[in-house]
C-alpha atoms as a PDB file:
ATOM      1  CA  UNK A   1      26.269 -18.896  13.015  1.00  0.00           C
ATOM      2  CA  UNK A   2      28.610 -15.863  13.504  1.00  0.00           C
ATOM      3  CA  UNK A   3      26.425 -12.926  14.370  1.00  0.00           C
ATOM      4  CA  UNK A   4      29.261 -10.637  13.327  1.00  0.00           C
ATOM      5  CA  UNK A   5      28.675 -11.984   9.591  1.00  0.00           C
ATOM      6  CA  UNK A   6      25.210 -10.042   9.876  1.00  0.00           C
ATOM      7  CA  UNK A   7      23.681  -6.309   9.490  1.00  0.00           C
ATOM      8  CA  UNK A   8      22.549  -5.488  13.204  1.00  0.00           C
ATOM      9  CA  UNK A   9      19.583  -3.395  13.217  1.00  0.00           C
ATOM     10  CA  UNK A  10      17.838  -1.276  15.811  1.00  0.00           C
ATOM     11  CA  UNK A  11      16.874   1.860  14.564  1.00  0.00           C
ATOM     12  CA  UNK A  12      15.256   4.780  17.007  1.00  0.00           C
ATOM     13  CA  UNK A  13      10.889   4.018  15.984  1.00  0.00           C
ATOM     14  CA  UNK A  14      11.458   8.035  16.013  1.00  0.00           C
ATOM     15  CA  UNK A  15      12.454  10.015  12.987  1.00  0.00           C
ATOM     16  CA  UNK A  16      12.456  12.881  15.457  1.00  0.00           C
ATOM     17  CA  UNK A  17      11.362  14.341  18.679  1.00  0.00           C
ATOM     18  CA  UNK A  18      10.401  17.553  19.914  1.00  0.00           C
ATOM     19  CA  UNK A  19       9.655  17.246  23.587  1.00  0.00           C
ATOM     20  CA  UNK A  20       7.978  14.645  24.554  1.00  0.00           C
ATOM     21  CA  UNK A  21       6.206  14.136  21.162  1.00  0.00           C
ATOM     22  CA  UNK A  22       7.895  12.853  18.514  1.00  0.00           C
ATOM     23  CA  UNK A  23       7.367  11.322  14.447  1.00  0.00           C
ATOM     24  CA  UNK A  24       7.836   7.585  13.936  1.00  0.00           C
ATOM     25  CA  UNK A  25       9.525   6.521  10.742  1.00  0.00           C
ATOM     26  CA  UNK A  26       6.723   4.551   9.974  1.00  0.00           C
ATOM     27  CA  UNK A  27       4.479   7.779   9.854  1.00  0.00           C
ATOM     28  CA  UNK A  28       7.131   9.468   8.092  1.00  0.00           C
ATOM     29  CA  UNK A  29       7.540   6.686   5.449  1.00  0.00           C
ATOM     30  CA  UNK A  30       3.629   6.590   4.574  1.00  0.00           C
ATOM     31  CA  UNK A  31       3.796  10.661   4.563  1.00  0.00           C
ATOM     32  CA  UNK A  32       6.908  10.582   2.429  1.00  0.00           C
ATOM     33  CA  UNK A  33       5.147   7.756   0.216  1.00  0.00           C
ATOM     34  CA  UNK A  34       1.644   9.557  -0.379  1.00  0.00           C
ATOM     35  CA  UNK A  35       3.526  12.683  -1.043  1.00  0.00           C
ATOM     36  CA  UNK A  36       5.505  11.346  -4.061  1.00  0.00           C
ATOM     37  CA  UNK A  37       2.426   9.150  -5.168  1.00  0.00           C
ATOM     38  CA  UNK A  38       0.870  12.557  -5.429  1.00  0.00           C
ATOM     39  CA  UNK A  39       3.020  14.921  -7.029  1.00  0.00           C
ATOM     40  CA  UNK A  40       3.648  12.134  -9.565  1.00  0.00           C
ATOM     41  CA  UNK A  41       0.218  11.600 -10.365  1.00  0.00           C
ATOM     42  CA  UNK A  42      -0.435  15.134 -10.327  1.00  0.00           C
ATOM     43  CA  UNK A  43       2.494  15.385 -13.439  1.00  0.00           C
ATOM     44  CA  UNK A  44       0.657  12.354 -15.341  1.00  0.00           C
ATOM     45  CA  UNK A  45      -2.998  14.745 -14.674  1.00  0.00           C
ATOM     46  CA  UNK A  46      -1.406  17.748 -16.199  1.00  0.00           C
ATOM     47  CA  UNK A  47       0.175  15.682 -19.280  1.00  0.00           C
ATOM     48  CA  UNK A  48      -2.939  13.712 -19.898  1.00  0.00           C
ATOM     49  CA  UNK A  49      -4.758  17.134 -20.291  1.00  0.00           C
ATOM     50  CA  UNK A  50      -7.572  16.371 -17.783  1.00  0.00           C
ATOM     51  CA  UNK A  51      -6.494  18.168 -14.435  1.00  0.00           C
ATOM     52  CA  UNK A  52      -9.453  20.816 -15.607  1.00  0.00           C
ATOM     53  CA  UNK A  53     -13.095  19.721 -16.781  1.00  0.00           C
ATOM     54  CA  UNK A  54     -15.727  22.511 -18.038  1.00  0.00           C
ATOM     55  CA  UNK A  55     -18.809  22.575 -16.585  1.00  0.00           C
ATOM     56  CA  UNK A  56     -22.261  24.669 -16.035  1.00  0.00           C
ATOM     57  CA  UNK A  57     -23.000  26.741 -13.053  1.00  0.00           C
ATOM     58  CA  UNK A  58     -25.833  28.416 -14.122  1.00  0.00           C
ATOM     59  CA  UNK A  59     -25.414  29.839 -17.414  1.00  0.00           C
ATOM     60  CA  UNK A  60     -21.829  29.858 -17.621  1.00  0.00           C
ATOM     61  CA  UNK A  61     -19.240  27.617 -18.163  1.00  0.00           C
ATOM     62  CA  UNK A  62     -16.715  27.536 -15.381  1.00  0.00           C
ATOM     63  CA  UNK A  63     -12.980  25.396 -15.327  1.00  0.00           C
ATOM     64  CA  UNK A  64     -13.348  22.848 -12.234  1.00  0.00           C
ATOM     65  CA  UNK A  65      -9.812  21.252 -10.862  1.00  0.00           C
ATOM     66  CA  UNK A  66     -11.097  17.572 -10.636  1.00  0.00           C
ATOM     67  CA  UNK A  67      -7.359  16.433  -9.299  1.00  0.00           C
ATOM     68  CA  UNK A  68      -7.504  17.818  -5.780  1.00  0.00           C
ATOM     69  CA  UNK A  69     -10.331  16.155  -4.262  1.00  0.00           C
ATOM     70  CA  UNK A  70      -8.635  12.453  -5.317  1.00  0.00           C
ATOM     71  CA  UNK A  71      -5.806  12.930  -2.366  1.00  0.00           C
ATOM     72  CA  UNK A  72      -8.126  12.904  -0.334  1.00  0.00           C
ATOM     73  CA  UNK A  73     -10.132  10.043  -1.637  1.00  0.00           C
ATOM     74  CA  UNK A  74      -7.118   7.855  -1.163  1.00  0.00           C
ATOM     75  CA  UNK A  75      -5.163   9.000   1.966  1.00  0.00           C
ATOM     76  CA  UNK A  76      -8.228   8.162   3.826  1.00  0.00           C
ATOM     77  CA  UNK A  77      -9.385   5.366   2.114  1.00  0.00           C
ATOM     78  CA  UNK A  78      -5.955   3.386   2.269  1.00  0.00           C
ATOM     79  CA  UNK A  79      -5.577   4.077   5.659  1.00  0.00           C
ATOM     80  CA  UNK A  80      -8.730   2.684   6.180  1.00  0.00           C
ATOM     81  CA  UNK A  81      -8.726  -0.090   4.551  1.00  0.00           C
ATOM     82  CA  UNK A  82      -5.503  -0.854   5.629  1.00  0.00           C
ATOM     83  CA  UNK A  83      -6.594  -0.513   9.208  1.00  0.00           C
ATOM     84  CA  UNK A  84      -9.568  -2.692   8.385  1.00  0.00           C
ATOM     85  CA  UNK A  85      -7.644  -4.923   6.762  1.00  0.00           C
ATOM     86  CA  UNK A  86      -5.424  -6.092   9.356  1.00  0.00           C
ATOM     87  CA  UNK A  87      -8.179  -6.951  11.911  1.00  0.00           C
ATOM     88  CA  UNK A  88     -10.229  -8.240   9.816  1.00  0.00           C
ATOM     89  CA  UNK A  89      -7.906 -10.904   7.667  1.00  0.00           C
ATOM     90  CA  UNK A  90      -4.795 -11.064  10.248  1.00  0.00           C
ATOM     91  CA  UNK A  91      -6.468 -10.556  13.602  1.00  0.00           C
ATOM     92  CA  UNK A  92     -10.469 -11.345  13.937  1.00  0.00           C
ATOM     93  CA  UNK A  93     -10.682 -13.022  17.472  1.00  0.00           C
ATOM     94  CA  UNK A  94      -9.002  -9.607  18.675  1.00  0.00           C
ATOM     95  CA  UNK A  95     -11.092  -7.209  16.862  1.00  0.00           C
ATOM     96  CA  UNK A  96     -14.449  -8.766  16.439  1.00  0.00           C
ATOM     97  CA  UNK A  97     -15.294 -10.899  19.177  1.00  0.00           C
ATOM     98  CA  UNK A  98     -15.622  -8.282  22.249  1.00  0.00           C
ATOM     99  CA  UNK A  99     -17.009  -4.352  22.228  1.00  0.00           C
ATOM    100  CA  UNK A 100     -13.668  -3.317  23.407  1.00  0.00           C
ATOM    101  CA  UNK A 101     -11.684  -5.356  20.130  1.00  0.00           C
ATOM    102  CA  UNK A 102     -13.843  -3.004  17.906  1.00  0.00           C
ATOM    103  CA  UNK A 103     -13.508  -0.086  19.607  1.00  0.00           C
ATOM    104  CA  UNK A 104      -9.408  -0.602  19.229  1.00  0.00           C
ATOM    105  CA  UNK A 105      -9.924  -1.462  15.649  1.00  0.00           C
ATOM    106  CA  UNK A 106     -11.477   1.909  14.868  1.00  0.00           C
ATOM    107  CA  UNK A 107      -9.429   4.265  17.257  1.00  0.00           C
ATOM    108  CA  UNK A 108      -5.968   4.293  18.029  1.00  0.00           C
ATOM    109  CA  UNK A 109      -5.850   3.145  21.509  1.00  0.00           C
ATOM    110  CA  UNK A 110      -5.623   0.084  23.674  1.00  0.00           C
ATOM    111  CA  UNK A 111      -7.418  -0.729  26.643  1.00  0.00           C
ATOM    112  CA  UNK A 112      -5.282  -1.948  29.683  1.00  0.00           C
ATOM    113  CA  UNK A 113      -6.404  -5.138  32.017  1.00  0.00           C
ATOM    114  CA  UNK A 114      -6.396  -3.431  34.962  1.00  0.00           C
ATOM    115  CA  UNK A 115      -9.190  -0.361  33.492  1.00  0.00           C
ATOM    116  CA  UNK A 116      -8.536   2.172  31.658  1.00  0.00           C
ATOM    117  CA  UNK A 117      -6.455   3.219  27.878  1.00  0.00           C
ATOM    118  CA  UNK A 118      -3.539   3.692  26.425  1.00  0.00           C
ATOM    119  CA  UNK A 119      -2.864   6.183  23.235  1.00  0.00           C
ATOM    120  CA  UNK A 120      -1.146   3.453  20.601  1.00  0.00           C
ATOM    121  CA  UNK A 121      -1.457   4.888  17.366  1.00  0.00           C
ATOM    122  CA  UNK A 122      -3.097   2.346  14.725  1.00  0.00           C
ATOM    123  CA  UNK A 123      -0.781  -1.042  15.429  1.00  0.00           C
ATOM    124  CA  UNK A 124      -1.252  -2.700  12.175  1.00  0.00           C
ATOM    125  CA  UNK A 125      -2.279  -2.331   8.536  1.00  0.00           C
ATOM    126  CA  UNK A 126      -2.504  -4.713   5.811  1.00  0.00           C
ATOM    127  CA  UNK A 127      -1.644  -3.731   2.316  1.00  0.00           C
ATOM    128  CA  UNK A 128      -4.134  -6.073   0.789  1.00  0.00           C
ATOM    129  CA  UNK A 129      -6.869  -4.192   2.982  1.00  0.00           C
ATOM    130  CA  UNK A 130      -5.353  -0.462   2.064  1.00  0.00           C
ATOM    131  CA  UNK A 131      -5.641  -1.676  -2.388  1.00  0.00           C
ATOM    132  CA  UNK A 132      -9.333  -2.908  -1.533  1.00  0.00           C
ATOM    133  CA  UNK A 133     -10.014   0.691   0.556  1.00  0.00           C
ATOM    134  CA  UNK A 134      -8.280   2.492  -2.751  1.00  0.00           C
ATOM    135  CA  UNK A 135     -10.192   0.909  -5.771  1.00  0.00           C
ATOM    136  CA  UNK A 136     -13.322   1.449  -3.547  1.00  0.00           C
ATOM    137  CA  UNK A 137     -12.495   5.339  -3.320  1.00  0.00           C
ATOM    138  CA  UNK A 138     -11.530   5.411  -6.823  1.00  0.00           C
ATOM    139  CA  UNK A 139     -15.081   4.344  -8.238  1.00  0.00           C
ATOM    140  CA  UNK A 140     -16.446   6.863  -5.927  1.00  0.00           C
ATOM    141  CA  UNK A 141     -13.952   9.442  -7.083  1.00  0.00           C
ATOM    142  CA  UNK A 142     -14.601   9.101 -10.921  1.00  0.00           C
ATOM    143  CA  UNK A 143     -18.683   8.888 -10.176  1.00  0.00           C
ATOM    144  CA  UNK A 144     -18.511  12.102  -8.619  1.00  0.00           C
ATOM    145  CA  UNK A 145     -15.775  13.700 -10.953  1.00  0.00           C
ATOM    146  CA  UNK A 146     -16.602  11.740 -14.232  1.00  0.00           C
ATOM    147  CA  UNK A 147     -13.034  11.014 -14.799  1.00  0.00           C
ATOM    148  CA  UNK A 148     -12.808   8.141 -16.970  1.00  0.00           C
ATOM    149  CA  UNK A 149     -12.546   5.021 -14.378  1.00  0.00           C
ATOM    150  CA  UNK A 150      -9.815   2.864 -16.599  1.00  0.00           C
ATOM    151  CA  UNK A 151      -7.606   6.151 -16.654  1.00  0.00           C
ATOM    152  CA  UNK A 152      -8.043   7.159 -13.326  1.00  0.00           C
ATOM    153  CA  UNK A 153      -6.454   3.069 -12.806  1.00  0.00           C
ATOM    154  CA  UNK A 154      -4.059   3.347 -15.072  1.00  0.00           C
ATOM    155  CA  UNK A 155      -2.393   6.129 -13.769  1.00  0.00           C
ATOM    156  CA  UNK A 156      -2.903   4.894 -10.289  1.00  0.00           C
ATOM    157  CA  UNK A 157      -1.044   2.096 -11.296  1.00  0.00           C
ATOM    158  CA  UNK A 158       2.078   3.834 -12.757  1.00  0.00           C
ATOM    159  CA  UNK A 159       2.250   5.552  -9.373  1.00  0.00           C
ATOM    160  CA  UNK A 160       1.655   3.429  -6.655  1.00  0.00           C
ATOM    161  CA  UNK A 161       5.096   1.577  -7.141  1.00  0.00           C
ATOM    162  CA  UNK A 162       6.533   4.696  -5.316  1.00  0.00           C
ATOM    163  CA  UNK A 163       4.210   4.745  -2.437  1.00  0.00           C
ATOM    164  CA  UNK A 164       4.799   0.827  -1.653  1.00  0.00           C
ATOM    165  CA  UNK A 165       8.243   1.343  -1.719  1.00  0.00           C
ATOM    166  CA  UNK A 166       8.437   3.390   1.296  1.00  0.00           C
ATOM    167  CA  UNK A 167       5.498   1.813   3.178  1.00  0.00           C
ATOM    168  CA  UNK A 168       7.626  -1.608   3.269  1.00  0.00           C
ATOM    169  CA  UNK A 169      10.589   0.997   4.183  1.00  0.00           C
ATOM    170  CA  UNK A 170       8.688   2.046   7.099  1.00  0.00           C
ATOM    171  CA  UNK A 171       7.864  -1.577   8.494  1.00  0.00           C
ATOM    172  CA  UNK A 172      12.082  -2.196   8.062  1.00  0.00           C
ATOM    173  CA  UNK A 173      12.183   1.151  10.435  1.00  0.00           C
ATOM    174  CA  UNK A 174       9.739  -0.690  12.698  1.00  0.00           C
ATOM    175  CA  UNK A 175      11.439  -4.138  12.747  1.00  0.00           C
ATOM    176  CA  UNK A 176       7.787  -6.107  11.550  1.00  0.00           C
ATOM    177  CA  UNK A 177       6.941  -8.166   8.694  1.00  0.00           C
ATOM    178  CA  UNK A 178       9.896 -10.198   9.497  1.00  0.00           C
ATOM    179  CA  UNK A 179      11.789 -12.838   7.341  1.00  0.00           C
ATOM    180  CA  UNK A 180      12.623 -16.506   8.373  1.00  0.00           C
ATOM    181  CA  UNK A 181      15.817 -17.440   9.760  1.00  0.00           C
ATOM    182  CA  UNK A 182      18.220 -17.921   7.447  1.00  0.00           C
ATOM    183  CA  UNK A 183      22.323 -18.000   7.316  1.00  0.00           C
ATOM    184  CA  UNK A 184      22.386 -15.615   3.798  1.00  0.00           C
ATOM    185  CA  UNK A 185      25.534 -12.828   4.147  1.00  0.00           C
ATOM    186  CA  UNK A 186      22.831 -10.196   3.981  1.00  0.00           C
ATOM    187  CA  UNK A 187      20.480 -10.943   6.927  1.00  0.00           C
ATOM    188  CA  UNK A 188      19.171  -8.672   9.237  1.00  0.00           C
ATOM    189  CA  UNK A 189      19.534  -9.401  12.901  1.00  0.00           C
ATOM    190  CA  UNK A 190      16.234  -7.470  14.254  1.00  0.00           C
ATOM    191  CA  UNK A 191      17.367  -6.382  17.689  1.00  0.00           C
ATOM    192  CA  UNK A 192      13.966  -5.840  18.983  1.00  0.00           C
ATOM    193  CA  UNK A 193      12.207  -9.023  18.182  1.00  0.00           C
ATOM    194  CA  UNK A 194      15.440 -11.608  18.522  1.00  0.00           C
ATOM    195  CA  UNK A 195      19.230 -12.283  18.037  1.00  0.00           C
ATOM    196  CA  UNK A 196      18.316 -14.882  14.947  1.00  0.00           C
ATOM    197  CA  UNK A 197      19.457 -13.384  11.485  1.00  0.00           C
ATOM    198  CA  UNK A 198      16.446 -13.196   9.384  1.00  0.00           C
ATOM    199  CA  UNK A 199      15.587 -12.519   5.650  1.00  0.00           C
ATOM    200  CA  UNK A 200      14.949  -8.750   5.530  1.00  0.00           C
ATOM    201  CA  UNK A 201      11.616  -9.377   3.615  1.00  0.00           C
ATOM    202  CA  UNK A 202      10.600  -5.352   3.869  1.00  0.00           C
ATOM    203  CA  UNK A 203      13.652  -4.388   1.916  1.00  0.00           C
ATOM    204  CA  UNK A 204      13.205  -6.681  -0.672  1.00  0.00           C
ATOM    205  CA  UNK A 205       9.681  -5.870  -1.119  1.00  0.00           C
ATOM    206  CA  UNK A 206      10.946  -2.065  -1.337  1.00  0.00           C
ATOM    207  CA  UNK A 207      13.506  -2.976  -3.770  1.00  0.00           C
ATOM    208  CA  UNK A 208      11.169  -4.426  -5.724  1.00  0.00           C
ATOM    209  CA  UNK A 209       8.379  -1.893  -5.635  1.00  0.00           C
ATOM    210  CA  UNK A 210      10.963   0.782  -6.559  1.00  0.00           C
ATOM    211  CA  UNK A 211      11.860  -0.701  -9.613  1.00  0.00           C
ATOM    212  CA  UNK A 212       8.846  -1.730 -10.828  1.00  0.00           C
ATOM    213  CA  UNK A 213       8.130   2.018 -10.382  1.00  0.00           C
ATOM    214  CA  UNK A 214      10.922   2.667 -12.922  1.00  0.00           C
ATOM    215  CA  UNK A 215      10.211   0.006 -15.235  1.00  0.00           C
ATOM    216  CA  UNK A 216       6.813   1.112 -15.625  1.00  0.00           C
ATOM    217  CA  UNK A 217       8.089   4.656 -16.097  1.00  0.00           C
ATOM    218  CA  UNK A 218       9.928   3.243 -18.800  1.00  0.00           C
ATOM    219  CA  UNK A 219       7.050   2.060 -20.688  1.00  0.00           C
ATOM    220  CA  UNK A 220       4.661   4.842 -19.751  1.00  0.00           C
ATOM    221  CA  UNK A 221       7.187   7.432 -21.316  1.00  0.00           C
ATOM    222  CA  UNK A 222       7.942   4.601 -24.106  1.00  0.00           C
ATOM    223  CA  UNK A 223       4.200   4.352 -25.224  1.00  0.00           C
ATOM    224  CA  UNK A 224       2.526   7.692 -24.258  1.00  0.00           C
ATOM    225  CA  UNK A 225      -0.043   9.457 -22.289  1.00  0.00           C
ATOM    226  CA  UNK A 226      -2.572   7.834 -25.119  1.00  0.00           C
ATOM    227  CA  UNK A 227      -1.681   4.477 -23.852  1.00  0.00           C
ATOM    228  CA  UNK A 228      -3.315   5.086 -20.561  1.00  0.00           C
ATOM    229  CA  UNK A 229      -7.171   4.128 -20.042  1.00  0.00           C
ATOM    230  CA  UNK A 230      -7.041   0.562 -21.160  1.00  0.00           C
ATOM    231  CA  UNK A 231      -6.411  -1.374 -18.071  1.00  0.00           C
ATOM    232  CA  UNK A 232      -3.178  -1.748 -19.116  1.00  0.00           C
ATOM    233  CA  UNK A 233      -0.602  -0.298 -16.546  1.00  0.00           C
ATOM    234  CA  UNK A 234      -3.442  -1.201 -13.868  1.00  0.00           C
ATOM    235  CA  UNK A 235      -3.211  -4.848 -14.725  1.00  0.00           C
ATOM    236  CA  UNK A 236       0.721  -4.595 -14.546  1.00  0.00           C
ATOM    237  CA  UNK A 237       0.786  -3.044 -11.232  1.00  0.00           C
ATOM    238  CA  UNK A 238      -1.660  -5.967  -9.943  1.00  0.00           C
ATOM    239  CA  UNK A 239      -0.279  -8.661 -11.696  1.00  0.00           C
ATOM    240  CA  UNK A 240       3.818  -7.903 -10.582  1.00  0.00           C
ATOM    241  CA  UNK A 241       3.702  -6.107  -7.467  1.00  0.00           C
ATOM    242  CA  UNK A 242       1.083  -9.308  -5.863  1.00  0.00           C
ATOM    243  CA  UNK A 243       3.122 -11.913  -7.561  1.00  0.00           C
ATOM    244  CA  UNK A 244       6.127 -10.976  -6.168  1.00  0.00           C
ATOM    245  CA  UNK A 245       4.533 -10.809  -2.957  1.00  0.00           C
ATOM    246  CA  UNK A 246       3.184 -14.253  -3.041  1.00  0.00           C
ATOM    247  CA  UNK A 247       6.853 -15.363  -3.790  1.00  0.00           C
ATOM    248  CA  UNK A 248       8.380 -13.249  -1.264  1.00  0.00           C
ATOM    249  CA  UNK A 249       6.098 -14.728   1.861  1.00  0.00           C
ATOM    250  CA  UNK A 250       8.153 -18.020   1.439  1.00  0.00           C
ATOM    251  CA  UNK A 251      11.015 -16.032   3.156  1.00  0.00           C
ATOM    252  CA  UNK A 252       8.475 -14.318   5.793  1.00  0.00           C
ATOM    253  CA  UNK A 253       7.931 -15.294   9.092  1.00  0.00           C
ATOM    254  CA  UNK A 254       4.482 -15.921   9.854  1.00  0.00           C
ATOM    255  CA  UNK A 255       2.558 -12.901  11.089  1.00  0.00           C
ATOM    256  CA  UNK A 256      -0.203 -14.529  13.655  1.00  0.00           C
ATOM    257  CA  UNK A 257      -0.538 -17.675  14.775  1.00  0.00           C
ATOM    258  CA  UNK A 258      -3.148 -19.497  12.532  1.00  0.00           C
ATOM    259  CA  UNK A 259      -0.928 -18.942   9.695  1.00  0.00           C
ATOM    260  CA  UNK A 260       1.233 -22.060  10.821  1.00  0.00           C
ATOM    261  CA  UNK A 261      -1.558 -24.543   9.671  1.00  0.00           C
ATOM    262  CA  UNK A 262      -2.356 -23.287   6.013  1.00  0.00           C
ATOM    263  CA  UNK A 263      -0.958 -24.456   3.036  1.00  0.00           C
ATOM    264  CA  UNK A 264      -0.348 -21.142   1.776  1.00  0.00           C
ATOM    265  CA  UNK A 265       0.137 -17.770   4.465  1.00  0.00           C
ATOM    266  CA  UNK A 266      -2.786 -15.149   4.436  1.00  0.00           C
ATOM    267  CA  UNK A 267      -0.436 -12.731   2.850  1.00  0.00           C
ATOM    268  CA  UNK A 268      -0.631 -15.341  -0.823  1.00  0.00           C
ATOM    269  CA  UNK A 269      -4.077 -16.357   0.110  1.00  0.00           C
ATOM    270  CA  UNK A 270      -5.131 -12.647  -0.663  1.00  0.00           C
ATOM    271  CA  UNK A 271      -2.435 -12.226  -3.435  1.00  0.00           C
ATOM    272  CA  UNK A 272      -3.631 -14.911  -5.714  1.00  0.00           C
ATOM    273  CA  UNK A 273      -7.429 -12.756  -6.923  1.00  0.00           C
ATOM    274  CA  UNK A 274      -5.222  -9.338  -7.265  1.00  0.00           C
ATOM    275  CA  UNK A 275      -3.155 -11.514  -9.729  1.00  0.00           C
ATOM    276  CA  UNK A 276      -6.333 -12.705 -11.518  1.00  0.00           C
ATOM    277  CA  UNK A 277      -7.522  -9.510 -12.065  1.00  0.00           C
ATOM    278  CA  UNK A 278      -4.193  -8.026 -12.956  1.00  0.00           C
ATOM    279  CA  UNK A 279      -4.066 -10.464 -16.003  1.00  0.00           C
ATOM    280  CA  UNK A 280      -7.256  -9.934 -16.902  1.00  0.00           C
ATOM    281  CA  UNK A 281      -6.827  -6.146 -16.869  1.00  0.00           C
ATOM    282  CA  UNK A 282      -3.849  -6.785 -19.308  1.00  0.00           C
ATOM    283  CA  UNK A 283      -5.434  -8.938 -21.803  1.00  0.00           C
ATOM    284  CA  UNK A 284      -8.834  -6.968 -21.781  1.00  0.00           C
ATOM    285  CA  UNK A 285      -7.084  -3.785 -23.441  1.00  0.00           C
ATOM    286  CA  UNK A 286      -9.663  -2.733 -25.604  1.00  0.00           C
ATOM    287  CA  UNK A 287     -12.875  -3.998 -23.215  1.00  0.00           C
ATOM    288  CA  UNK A 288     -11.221  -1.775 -20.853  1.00  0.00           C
ATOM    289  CA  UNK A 289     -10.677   0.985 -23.255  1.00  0.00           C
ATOM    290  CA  UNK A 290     -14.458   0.685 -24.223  1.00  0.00           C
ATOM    291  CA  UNK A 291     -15.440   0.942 -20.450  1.00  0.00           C
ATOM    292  CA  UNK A 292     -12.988   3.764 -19.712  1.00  0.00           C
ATOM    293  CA  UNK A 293     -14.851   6.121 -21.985  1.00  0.00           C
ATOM    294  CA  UNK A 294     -18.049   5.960 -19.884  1.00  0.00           C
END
């Protein structure tokens, strides 16, 4: 193989530094992703007409903002269950078996052989875990707010197309989640893991995110804010975004070791139930509707 044939990359894992501190593209990515997921979900609030619910303090009716409190519902539950996520499906003998393994798989450090810790930041999370984290905090969410769950969903669906995107842009920034070897024009050569040229499977996963995000647009602008609340655009977002991540792990390098002896890697072996449920979500338009009204 002629390496010259191939996209060399070896980005700086810094954005940029001040000092001696400094912000990692990865954090940047996820930051840049929850942002957009935000101020787009904010815009489908406002056109949907239920940013603002009336309620009774007292004896008088007051306006309450019931958007705000969902950021932070999901920032910190798909960080969580993203963190969670990863030790639990990817790496269990690490995080499970020993005090110190649990301890690392709730804080961001490392302890070192010879006594003592290292600061790491949180060294893997696993998409599958982060969805699981966000559909939790989204039932809590709408049973504190009394948002309609199905709409809440829905609209969660249309966004999250944006905020995957630049997640899987982050891990090409960090040189993980790599692709098998492979001779195609466009291969990556990942300069900090090996000289092979690789399938870049971030990018095409952030390809594909992004224009699912557009398509869906499409559709949502096509059919109208009344179309939302019947499991419809939730079911889509399952159903294309996890199917085109079970395809995509055939051109991924395995991520830990046990992966080797399955039929099927643990990224498709947690796909496969999100694609269940996405069809089912689809299909069920007008169970869901009847549900999303309670």
């Amino acid at each position: 193989m002629e390496l010259l044939n191939y996209i060399v990359w070896n980005p700086d894992m810094f954005a940029f530094r001040i000092g001696s501190w400094g912000v990692r593209w990865y954090s940047l990515c996820w930051l840049i992703g929850l942002a957009l997921g935000y101020l787009l979900m904010k815009k489908l609030y406002e056109e949907q007409g239920i940013t603002w619910q009336e309620r009774v303090q007292g004896r008088k009716k007051v306006k309450v903002n019931v958007f705000d409190p969902l950021f932070i519902y999901i920032f910190v539950s798909v960080l969580v269950g993203a963190r969670l996520g990863h030790c639990i499906f990817y790496e269990p003998d690490r995080f499970l078996t020993s005090v110190q393994g649990f301890v690392e798989m709730l804080l961001p450090i490392h302890f070192l052989q010879g006594g003592g810790w290292k600061y790491t930041g949180y060294e893997g999370l696993a998409s599958h875990g982060g969805v699981i984290g966000m559909l939790v905090a989204i039932w809590l969410y709408c049973r504190n707010t009394k948002v309609p769950l199905w709409t809440v969903l829905d609209n969660m669906g249309i966004c999250c197309g944006v905020t995957a995107g630049f997640i899987r842009v982050g891990n090409l920034m960090n040189s993980e989640i790599i692709g098998k070897v492979t001779d195609v024009p466009w291969a990556f050569i990942f300069e900090q893991v090996d000289k092979a040229p690789r399938h870049p499977g971030q990018l095409y996963e952030a390809l594909a995110y992004f224009a699912f995000l557009i398509v869906v647009l499409f559709i949502y602008r096509r059919r109208g804010p009344a179309s939302v609340g019947t499991g419809f655009y939730f079911g889509l977002c399952l159903t294309v975004i996890f199917t085109f991540r079970f395809l995509i792990e055939y051109t991924k390098d395995i991520q830990v070791a046990f992966e080797a002896g399955l039929p099927l890697d643990m990224g498709q072996i947690l796909s496969i139930p999100f694609i269940l449920i996405g069809v089912a979500c689809m299909v069920g338009g007008p169970w869901m509707k009847r549900l999303g009204a309670k």
